[in-house]
N, C-alpha and C. Protein backbone atom coordinates (compact mmCIF):
# COMPACT_ATOMS: atom_id res chain seq x y z
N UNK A 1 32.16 -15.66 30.33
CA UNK A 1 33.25 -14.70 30.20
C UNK A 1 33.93 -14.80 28.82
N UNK A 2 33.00 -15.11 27.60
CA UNK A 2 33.49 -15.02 26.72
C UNK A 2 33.47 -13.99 25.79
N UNK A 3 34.27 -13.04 25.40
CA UNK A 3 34.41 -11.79 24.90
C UNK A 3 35.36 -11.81 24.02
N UNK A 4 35.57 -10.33 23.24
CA UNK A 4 36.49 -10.32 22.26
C UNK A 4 38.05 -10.26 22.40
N UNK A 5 38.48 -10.03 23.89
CA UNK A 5 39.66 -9.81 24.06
C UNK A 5 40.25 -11.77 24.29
N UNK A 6 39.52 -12.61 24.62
CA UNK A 6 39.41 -13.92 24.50
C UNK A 6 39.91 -14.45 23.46
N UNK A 7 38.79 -13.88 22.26
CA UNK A 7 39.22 -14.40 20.87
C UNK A 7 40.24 -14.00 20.55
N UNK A 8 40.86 -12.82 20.61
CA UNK A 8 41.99 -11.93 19.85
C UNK A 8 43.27 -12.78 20.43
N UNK A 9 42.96 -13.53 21.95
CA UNK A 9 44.31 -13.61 22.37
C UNK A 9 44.37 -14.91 22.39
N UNK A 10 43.41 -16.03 22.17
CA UNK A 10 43.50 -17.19 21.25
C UNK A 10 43.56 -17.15 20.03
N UNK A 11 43.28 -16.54 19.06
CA UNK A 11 43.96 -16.34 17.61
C UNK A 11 45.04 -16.03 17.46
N UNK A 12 45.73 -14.40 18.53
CA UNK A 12 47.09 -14.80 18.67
C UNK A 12 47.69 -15.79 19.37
N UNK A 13 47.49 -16.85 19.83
CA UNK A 13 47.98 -18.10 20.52
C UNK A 13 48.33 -18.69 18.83
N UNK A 14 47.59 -18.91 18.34
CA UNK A 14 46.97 -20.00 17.23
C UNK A 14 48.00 -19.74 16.34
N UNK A 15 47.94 -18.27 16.23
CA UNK A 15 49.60 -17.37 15.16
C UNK A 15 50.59 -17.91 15.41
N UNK A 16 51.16 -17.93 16.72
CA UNK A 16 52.24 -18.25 17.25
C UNK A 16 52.53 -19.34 16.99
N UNK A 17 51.50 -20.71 17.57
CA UNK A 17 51.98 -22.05 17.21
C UNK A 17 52.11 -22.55 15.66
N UNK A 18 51.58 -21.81 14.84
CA UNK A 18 51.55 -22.40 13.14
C UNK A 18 53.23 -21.21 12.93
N UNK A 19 53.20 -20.24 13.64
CA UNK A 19 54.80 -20.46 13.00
C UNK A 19 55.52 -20.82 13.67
N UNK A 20 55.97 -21.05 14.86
CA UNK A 20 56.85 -22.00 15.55
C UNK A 20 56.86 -23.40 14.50
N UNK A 21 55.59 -23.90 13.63
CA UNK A 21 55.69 -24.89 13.63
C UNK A 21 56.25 -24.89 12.83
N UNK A 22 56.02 -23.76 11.87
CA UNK A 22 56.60 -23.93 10.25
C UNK A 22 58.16 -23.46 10.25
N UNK A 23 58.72 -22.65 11.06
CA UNK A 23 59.90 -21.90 11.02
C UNK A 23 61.00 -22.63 11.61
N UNK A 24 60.39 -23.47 13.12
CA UNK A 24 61.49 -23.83 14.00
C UNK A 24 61.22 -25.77 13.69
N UNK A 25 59.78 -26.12 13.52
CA UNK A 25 59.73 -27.39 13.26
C UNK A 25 59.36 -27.97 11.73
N UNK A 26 59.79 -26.89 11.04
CA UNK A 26 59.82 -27.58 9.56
C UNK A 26 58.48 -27.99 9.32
N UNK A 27 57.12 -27.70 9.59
CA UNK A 27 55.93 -28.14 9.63
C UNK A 27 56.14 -29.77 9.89
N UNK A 28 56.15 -29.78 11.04
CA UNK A 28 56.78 -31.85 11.10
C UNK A 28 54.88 -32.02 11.38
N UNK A 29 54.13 -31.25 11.51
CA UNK A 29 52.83 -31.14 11.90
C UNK A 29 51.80 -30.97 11.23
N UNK A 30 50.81 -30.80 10.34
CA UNK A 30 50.10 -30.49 9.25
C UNK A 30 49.53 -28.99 9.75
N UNK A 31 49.44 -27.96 9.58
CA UNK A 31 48.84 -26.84 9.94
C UNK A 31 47.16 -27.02 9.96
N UNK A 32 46.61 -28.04 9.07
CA UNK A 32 45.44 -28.13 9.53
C UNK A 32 44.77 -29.21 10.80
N UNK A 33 46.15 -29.99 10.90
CA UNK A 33 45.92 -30.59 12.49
C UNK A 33 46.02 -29.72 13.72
N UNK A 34 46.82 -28.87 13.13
CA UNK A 34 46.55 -27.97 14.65
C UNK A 34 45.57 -26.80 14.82
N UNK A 35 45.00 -26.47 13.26
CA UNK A 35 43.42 -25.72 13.59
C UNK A 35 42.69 -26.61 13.70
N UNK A 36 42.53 -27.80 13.40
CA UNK A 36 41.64 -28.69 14.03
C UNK A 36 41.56 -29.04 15.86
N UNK A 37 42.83 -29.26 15.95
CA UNK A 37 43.09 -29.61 17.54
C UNK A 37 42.86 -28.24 18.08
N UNK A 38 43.15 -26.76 17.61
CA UNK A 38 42.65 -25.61 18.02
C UNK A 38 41.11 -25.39 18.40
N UNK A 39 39.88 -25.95 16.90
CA UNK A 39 39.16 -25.88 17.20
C UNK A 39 38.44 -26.84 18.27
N UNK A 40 38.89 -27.86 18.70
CA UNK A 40 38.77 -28.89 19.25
C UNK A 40 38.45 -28.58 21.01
N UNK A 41 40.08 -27.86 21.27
CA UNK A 41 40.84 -27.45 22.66
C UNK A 41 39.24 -26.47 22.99
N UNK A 42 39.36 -25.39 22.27
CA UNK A 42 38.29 -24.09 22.29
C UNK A 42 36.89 -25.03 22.56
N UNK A 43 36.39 -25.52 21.90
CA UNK A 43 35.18 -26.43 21.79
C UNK A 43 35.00 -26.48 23.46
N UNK A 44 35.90 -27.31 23.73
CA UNK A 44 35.99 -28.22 25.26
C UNK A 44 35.74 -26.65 26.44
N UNK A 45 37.13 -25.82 26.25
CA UNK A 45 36.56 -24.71 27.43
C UNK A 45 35.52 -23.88 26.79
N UNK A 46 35.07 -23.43 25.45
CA UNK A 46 33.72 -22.77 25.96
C UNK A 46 32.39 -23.75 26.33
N UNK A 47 32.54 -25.44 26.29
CA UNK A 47 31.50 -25.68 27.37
C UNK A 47 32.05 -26.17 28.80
N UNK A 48 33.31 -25.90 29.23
CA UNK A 48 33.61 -25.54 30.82
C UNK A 48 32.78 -24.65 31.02
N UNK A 49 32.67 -23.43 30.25
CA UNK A 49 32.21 -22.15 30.77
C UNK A 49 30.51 -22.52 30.98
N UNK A 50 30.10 -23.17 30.17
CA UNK A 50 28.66 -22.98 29.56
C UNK A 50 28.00 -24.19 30.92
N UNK A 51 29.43 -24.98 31.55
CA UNK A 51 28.83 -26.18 32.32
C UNK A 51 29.44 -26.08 33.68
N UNK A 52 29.94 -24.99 33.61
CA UNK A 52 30.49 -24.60 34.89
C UNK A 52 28.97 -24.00 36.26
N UNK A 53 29.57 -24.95 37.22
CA UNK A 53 28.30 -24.53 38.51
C UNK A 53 27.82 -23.09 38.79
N UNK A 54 27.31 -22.73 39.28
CA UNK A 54 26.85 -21.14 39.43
C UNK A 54 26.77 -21.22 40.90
N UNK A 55 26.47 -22.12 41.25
CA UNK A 55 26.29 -22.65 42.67
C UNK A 55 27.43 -23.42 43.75
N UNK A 56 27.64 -22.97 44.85
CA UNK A 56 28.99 -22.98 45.35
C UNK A 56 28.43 -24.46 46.31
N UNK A 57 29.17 -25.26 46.66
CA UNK A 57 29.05 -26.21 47.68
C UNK A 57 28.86 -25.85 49.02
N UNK A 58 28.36 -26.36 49.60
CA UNK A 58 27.80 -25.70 51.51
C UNK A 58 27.93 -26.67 52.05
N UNK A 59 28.64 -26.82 53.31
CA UNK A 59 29.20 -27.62 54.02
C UNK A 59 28.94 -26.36 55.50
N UNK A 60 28.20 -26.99 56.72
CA UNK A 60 27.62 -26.54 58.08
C UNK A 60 27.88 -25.45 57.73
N UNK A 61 27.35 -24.16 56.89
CA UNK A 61 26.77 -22.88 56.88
C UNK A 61 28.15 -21.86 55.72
N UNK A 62 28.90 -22.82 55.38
CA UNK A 62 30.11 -22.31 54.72
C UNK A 62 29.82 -22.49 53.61
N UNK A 63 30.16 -21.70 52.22
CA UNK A 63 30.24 -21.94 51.00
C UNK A 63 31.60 -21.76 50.34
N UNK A 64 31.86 -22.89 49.53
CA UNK A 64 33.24 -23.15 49.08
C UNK A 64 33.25 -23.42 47.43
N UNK A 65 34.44 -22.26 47.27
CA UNK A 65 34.66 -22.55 45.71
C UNK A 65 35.05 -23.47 45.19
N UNK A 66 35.15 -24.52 44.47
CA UNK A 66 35.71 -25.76 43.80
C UNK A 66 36.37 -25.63 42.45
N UNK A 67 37.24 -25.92 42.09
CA UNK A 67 37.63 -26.22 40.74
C UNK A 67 36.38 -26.49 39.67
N UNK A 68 36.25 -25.18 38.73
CA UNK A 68 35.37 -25.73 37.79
C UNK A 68 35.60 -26.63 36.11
N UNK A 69 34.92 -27.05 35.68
CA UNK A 69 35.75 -27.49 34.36
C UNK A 69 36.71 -27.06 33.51
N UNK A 70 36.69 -25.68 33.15
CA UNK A 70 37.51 -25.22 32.72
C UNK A 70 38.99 -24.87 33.60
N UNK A 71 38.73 -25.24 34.69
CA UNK A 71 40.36 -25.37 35.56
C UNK A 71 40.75 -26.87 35.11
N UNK A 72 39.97 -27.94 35.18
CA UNK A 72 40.41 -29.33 35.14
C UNK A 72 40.88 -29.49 33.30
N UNK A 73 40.21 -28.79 32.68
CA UNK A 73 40.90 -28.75 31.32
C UNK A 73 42.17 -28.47 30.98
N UNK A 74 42.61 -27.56 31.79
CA UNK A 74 43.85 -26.38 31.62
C UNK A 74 44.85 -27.32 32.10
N UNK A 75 44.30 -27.82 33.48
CA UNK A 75 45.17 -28.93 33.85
C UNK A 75 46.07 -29.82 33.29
N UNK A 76 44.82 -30.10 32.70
CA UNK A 76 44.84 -31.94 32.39
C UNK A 76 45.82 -31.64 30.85
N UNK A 77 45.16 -30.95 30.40
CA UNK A 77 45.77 -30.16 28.98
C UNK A 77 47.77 -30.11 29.02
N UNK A 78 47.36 -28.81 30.15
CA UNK A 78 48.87 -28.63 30.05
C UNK A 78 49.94 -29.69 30.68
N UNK A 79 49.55 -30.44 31.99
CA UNK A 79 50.37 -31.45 31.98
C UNK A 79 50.66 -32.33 30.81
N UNK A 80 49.54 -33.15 29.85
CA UNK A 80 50.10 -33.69 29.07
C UNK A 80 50.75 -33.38 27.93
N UNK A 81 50.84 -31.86 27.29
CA UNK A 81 51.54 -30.49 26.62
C UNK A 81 52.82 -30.96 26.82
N UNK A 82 53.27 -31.09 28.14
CA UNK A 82 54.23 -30.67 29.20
C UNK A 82 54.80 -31.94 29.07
N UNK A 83 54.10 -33.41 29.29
CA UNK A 83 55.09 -34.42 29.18
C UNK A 83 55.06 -35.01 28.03
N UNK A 84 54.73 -35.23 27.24
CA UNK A 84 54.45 -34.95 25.27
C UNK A 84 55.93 -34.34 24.99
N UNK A 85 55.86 -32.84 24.89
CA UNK A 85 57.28 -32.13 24.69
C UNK A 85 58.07 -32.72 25.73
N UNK A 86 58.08 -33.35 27.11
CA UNK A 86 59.10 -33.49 27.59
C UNK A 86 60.10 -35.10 27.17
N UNK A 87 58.86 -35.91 26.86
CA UNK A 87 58.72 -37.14 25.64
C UNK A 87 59.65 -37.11 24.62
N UNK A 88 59.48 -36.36 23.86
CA UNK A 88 60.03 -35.72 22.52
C UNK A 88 61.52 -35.25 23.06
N UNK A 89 61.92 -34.46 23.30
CA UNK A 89 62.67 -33.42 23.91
C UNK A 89 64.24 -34.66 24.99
N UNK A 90 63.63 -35.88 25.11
CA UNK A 90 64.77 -37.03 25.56
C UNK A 90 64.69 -38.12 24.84
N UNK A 91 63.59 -38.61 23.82
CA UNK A 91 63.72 -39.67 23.62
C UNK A 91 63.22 -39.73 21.70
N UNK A 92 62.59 -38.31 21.75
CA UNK A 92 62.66 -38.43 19.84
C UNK A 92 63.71 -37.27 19.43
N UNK A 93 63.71 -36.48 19.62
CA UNK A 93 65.12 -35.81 19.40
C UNK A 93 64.96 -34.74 17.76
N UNK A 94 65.82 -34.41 17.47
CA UNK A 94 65.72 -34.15 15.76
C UNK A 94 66.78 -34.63 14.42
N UNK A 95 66.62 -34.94 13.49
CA UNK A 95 67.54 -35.25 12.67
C UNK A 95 67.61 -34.02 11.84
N UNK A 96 67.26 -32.72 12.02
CA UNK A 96 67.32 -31.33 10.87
C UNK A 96 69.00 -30.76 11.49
N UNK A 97 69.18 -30.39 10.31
CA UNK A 97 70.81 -29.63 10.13
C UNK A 97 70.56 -28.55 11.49
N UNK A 98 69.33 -27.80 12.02
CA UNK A 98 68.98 -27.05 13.39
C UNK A 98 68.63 -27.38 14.37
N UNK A 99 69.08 -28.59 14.75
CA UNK A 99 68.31 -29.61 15.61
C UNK A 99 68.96 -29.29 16.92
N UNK A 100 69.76 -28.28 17.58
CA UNK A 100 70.60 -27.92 18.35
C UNK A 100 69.51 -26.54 18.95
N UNK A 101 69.03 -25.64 17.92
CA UNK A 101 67.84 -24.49 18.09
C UNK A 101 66.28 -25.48 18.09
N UNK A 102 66.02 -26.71 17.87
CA UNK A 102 65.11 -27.11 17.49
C UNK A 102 64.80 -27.28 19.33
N UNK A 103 65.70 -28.29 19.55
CA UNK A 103 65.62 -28.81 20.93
C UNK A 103 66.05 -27.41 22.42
N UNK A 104 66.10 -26.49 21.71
CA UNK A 104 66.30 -25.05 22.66
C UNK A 104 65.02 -24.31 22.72
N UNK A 105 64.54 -24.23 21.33
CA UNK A 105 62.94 -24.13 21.82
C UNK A 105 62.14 -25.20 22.83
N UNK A 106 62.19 -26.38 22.15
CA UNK A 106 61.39 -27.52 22.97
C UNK A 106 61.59 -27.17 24.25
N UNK A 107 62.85 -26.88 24.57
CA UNK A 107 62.76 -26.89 26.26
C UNK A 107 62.33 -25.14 26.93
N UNK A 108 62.24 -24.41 25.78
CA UNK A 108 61.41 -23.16 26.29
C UNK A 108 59.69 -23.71 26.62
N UNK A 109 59.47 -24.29 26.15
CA UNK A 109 58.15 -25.16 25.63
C UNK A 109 58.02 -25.42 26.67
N UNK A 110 58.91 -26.88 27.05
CA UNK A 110 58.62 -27.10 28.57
C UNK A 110 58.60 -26.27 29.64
N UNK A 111 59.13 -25.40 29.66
CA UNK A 111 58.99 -24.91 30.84
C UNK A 111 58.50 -23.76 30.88
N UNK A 112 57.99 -23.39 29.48
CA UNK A 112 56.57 -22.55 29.68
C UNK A 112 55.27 -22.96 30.11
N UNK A 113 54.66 -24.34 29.63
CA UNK A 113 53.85 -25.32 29.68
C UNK A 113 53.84 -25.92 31.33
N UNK A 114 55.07 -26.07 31.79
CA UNK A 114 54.54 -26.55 32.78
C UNK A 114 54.93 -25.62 33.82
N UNK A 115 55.50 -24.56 34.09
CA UNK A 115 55.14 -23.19 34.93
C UNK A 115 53.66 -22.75 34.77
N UNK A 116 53.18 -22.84 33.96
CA UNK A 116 51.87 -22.65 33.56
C UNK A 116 50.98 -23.77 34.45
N UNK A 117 50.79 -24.75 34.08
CA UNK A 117 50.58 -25.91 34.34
C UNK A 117 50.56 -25.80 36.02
N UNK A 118 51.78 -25.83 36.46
CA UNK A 118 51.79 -25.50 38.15
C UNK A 118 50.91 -23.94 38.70
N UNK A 119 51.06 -23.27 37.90
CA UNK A 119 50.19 -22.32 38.33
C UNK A 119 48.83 -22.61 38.86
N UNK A 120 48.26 -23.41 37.30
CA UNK A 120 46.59 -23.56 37.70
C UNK A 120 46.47 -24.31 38.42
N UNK A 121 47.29 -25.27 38.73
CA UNK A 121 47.41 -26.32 39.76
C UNK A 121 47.26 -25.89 41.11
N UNK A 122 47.90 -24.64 41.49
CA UNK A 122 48.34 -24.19 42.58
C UNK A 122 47.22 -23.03 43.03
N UNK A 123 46.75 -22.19 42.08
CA UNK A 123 45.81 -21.09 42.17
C UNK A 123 44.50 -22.10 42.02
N UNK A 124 44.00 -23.48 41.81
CA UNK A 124 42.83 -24.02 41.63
C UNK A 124 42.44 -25.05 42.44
N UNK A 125 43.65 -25.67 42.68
CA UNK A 125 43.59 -26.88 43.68
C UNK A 125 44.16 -27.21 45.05
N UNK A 126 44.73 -25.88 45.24
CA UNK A 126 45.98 -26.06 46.29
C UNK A 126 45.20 -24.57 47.06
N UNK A 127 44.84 -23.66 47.03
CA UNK A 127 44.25 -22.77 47.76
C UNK A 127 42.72 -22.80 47.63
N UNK A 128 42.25 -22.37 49.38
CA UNK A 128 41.10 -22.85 49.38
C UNK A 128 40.05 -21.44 49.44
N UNK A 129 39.14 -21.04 48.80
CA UNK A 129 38.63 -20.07 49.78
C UNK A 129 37.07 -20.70 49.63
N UNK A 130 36.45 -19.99 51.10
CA UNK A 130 35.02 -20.14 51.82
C UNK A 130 35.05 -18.85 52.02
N UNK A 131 33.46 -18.56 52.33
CA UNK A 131 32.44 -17.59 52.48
C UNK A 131 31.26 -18.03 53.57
N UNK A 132 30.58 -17.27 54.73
CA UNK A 132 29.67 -17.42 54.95
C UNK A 132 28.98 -16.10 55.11
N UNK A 133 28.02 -16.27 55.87
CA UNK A 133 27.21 -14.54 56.05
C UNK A 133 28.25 -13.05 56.64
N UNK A 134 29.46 -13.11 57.07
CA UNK A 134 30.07 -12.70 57.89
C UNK A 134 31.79 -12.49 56.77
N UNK A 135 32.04 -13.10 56.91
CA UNK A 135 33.31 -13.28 56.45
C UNK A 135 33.73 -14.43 54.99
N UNK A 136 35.12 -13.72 54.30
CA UNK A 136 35.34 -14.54 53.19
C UNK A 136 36.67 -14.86 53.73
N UNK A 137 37.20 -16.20 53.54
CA UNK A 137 38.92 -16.91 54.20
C UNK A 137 39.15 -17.16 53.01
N UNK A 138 40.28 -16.94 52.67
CA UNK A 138 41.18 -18.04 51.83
C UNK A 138 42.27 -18.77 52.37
N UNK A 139 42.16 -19.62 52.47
CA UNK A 139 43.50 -20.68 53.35
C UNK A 139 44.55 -20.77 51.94
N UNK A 140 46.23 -20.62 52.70
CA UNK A 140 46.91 -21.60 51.47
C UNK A 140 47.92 -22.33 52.80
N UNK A 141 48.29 -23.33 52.16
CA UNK A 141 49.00 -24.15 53.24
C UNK A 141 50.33 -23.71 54.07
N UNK A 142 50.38 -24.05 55.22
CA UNK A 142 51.26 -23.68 55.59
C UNK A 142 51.00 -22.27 56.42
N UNK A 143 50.02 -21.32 56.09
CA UNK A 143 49.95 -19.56 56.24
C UNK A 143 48.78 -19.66 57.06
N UNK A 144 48.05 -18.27 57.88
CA UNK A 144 47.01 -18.25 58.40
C UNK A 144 46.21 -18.05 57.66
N UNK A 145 44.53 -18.21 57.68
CA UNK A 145 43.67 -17.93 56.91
C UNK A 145 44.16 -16.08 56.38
N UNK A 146 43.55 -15.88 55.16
CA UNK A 146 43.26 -14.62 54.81
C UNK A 146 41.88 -14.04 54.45
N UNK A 147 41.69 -13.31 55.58
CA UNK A 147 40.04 -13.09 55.66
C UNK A 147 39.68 -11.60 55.45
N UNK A 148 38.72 -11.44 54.70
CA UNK A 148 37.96 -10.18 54.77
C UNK A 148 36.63 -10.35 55.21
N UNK A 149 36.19 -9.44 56.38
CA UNK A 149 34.91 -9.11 56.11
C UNK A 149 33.93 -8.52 55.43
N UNK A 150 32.66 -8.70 55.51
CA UNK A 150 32.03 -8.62 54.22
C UNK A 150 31.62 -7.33 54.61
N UNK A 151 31.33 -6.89 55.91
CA UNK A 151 30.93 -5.42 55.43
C UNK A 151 31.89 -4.34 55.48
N UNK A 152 33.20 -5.16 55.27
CA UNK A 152 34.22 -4.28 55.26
C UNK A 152 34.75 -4.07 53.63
N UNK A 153 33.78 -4.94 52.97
CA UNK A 153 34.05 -5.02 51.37
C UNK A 153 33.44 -3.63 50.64
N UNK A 154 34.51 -2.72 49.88
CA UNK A 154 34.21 -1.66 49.44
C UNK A 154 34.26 -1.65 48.13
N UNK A 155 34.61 -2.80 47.97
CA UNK A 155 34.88 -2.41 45.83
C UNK A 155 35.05 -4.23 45.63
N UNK A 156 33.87 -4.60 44.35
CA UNK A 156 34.25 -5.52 43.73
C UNK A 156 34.03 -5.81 42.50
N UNK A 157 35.24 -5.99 41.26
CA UNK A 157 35.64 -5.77 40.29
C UNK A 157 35.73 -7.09 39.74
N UNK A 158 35.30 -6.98 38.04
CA UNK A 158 36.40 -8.05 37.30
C UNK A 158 37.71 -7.44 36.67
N UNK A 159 39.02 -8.25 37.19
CA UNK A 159 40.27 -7.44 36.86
C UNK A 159 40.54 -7.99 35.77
N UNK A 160 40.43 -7.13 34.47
CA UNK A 160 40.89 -7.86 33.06
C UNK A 160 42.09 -8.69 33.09
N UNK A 161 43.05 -8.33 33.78
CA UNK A 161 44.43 -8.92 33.00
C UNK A 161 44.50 -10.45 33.51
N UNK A 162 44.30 -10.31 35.08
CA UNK A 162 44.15 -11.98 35.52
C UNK A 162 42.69 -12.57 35.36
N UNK A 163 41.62 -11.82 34.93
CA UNK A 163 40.58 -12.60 34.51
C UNK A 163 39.83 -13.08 35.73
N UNK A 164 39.95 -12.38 36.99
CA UNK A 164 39.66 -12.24 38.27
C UNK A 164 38.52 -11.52 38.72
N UNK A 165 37.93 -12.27 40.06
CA UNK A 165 36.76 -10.98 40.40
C UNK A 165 37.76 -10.93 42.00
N UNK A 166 38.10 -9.14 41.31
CA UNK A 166 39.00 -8.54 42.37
C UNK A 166 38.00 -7.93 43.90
N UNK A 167 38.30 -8.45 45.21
CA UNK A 167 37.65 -8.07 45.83
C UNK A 167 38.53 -7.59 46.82
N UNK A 168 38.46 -6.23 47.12
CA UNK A 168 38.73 -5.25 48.29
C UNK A 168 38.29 -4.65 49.24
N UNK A 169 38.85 -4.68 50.61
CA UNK A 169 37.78 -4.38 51.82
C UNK A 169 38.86 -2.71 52.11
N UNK A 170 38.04 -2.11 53.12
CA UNK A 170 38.70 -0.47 53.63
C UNK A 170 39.86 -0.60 53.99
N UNK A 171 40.33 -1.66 54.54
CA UNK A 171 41.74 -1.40 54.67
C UNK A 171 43.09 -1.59 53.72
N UNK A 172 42.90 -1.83 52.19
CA UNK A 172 43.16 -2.14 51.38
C UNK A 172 43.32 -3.63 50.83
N UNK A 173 42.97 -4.34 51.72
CA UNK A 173 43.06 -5.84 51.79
C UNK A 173 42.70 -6.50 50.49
N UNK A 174 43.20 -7.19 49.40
CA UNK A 174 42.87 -7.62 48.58
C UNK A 174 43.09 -9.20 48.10
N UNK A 175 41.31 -9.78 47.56
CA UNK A 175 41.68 -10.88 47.23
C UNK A 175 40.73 -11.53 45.89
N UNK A 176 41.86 -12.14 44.99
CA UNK A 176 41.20 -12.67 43.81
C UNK A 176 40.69 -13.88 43.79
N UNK A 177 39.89 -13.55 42.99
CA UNK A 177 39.16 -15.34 42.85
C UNK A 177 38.65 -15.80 41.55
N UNK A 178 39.39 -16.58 41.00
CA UNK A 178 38.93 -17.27 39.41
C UNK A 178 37.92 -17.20 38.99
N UNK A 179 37.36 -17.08 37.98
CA UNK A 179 35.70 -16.75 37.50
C UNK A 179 35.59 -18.00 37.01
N UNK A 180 36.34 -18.80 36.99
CA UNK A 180 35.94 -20.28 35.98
C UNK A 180 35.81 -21.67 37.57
N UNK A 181 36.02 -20.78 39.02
CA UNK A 181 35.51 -21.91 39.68
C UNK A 181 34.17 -22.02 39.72
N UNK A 182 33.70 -23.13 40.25
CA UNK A 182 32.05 -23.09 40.13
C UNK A 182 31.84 -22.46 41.90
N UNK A 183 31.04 -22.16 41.98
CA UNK A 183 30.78 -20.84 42.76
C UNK A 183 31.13 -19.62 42.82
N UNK A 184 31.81 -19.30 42.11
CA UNK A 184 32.28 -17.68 41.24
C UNK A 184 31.12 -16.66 41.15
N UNK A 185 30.16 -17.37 40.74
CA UNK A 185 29.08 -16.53 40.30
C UNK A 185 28.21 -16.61 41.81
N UNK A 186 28.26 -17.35 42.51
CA UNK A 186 27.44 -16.98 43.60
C UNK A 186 27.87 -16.23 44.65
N UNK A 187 29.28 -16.37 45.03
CA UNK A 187 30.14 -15.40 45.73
C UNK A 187 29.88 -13.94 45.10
N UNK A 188 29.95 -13.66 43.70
CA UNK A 188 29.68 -12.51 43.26
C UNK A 188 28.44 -11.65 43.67
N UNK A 189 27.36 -12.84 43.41
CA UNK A 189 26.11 -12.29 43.98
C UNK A 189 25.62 -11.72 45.24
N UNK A 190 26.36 -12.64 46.10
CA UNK A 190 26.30 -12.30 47.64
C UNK A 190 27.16 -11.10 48.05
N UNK A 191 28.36 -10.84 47.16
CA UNK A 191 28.79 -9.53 47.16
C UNK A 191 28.43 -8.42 46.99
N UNK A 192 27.41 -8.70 46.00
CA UNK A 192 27.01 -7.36 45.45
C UNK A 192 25.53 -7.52 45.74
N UNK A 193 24.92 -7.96 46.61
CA UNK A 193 23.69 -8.20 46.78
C UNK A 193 22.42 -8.30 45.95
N UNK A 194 23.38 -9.04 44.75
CA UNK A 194 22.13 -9.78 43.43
C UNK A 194 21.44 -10.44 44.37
N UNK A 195 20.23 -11.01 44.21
CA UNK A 195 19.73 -12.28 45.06
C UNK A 195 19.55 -13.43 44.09
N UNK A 196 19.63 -14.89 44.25
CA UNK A 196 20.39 -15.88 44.00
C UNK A 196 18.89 -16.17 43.36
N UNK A 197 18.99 -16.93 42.14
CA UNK A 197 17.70 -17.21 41.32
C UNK A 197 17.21 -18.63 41.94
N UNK A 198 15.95 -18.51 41.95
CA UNK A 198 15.08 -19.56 42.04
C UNK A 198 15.65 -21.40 41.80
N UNK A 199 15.73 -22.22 42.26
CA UNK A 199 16.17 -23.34 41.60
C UNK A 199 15.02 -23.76 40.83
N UNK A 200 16.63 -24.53 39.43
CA UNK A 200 15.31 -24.42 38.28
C UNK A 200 15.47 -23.39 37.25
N UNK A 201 15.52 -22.37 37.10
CA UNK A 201 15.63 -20.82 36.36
C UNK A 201 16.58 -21.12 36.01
């Protein structure tokens, strides 16, 4: 799922942090440490993508999506983002004449980083969905399963903005599912009645 709207909106990521750094943190950072650590971050998820399963786990006739690498990156990433700035932000502080706006960003930081952070946490590790010949569930805790049947499935989409394969049954029932878990691509198939390649291929 790597395309140009990807690049455009990690280069604008990349914009953003070299002037935050230079405007609000006085470059306390080298601008070429953070295209380095840019190219670095990028490196790591396009081989999530490239090492991500195609193949879903099966457990007595059920197939289940799992967290694929590129979820455990995002993770792992943004929690330590998250307690790094939160590090900084009580215990290094600033000595600049703006150090009052310095530490008002930092804490936009935090709690962009780790709203974020809880998200993938929550959309990757905390909700479950399975598939078998019949029906797709997604469990989240606490709620009843949310199930569609499969031959009640009338439309299935990748939704650009959440980066989702949007799936809808006749009664308008709708449910997303991450393209970066590993079984993404086999749920897809069985949706749309690709047939599943050879092991091996």
């Amino acid at each position: 799922m790597l395309d140009r709207r990807h690049l455009l909106l990690s280069l604008a990521g990349l914009a953003v942090i070299l002037l935050v750094n230079h405007f609000v943190f006085g470059q306390k950072i080298s601008n070429l440490q953070i295209v380095l650590t840019y190219l670095l971050i990028n490196a790591i998820l396009v081989l999530g993508v490239i090492f991500r399963r195609r193949q879903s786990r099966v457990v007595d006739g059920w197939h289940y999506l799992t967290p694929g690498p590129m979820e455990w990156v995002a993770l792992v990433l943004g929690a330590g983002l998250s307690l790094l700035f939160l590090y900084i932000y009580h215990f290094v502080g600033s000595a600049r004449a703006d150090a009052a706006f310095q530490m008002q960003v930092l804490k936009w930081l935090i709690v962009a980083f780790s709203s974020l952070t809880a998200l993938v946490g929550f959309y990757s590790f905390v909700l479950s969905t399975r598939w078998n010949d019949e029906r797709i569930e997604r469990f989240m805790p606490f709620r009843p399963p949310h199930t569609i049947l499969l031959r009640d499935v009338v439309s299935v989409r990748h939704e650009v903005w959440s980066d989702c394969l949007l799936i809808e049954d006749a009664a308008g029932k709708r449910l997303r599912v991450s393209v970066y878990q590993n079984g993404a691509v086999s749920l897809a198939r069985k949706l749309t009645g690709e047939p599943e390649p050879a092991p091996g291929s």
